[in-house]
Protein backbone atom coordinates (compact mmCIF):
# COMPACT_ATOMS: atom_id res chain seq x y z
CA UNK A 1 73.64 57.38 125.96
CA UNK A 2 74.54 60.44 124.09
CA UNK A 3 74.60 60.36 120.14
CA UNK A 4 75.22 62.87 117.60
CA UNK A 5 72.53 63.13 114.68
CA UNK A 6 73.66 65.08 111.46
CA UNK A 7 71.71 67.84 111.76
CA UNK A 8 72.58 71.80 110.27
CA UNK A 9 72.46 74.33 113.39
CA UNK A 10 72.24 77.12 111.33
CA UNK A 11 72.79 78.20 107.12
CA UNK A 12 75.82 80.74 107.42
CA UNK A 13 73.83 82.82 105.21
CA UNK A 14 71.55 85.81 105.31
CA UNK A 15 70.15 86.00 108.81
CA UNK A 16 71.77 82.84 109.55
CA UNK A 17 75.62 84.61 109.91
CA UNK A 18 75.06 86.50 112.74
CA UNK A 19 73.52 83.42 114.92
CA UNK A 20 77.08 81.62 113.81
CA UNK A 21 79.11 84.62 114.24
CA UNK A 22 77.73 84.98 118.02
CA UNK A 23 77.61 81.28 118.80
CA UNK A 24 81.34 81.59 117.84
CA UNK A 25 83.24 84.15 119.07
CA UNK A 26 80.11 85.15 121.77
CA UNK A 27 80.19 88.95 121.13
CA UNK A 28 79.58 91.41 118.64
CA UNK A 29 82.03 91.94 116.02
CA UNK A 30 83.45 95.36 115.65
CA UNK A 31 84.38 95.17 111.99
CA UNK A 32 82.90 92.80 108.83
CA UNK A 33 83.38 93.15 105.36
CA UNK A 34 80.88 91.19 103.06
CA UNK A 35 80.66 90.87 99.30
CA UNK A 36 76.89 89.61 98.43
CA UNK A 37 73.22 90.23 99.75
CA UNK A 38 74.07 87.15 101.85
CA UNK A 39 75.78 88.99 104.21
CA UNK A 40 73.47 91.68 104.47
CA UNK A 41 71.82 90.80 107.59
CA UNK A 42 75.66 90.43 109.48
CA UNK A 43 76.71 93.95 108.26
CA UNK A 44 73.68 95.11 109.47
CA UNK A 45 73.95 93.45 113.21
CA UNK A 46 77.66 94.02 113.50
CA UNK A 47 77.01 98.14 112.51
CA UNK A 48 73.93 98.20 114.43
CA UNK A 49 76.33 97.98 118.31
CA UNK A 50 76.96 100.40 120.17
CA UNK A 51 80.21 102.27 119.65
CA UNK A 52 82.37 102.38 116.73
CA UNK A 53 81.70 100.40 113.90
CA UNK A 54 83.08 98.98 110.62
CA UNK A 55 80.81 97.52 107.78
CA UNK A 56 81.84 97.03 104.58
CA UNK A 57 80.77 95.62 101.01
CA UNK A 58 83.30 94.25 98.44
CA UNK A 59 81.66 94.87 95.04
CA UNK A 60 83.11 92.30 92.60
CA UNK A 61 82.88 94.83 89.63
CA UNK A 62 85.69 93.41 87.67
CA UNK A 63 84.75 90.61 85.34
CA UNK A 64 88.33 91.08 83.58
CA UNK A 65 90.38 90.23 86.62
CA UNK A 66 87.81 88.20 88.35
CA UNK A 67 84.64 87.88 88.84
CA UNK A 68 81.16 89.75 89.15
CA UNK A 69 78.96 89.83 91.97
CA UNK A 70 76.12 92.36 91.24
CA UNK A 71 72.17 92.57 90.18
CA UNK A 72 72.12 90.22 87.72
CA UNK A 73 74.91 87.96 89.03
CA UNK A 74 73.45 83.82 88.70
CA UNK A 75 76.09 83.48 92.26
CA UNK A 76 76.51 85.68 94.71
CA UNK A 77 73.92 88.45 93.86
CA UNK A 78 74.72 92.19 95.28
CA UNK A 79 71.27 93.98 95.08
CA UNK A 80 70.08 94.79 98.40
CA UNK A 81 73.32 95.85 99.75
CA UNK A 82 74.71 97.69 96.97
CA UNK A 83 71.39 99.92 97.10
CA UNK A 84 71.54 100.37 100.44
CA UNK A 85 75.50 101.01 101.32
CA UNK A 86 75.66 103.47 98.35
CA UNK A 87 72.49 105.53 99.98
CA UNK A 88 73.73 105.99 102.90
CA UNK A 89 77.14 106.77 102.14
CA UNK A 90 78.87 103.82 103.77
CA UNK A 91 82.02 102.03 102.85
CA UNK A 92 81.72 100.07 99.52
CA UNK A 93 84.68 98.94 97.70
CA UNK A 94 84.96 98.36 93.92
CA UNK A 95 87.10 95.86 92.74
CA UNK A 96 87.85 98.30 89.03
CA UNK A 97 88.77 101.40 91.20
CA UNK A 98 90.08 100.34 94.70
CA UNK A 99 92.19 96.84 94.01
CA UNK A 100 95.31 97.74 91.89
CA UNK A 101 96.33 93.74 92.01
CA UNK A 102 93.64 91.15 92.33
CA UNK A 103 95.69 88.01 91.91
CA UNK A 104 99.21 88.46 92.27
CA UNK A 105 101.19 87.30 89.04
CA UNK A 106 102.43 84.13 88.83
CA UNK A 107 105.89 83.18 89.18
């Protein structure tokens, strides 16, 4: 007899996303775009393949129009990944300069 027990596989976080990512579509993504330190680890695995690669970090800088996401965020911290995509020169994207609508208005 074959029963199903409630049991989590893997967290969808932190080195967690890439083991659902690949269990999922079987491959390496070409492309992610992440917004917290929780997706670190799947930036890192889908950038790491071999030819050419998109990673990139949302940073929810706009506390007036949303939300914030950054060092001292109580949610969603953006420490590790902030550091690291701005040193390197890879492609982080700031809510305050880059989004001209965040929410469109309501009608």
């Amino acid at each position: 007899m074959v029963t199903m027990q409630p049991a989590l596989e893997f967290n969808a976080d932190k080195e967690g996303e890439p083991i659902g990512i690949a269990q999922t579509i079987c491959k390496r993504p070409i492309a992610a775009v992440g917004n917290s330190d929780g997706d670190f680890q799947m930036l890192q695995w889908t950038t790491d393949g071999s030819g050419k690669r998109l990673g990139m970090i949302v940073h929810h800088d706009d506390a007036a129009r949303e939300y914030v996401y950054d060092r001292d965020s109580p949610l969603g911290k953006l420490v590790d990944g902030l550091d690291q995509y701005k040193a390197k020169g890879k492609g982080l994207i700031g809510m305050t300069n880059d989004w001209k609508v965040v929410f469109p208005p309501a009608k």
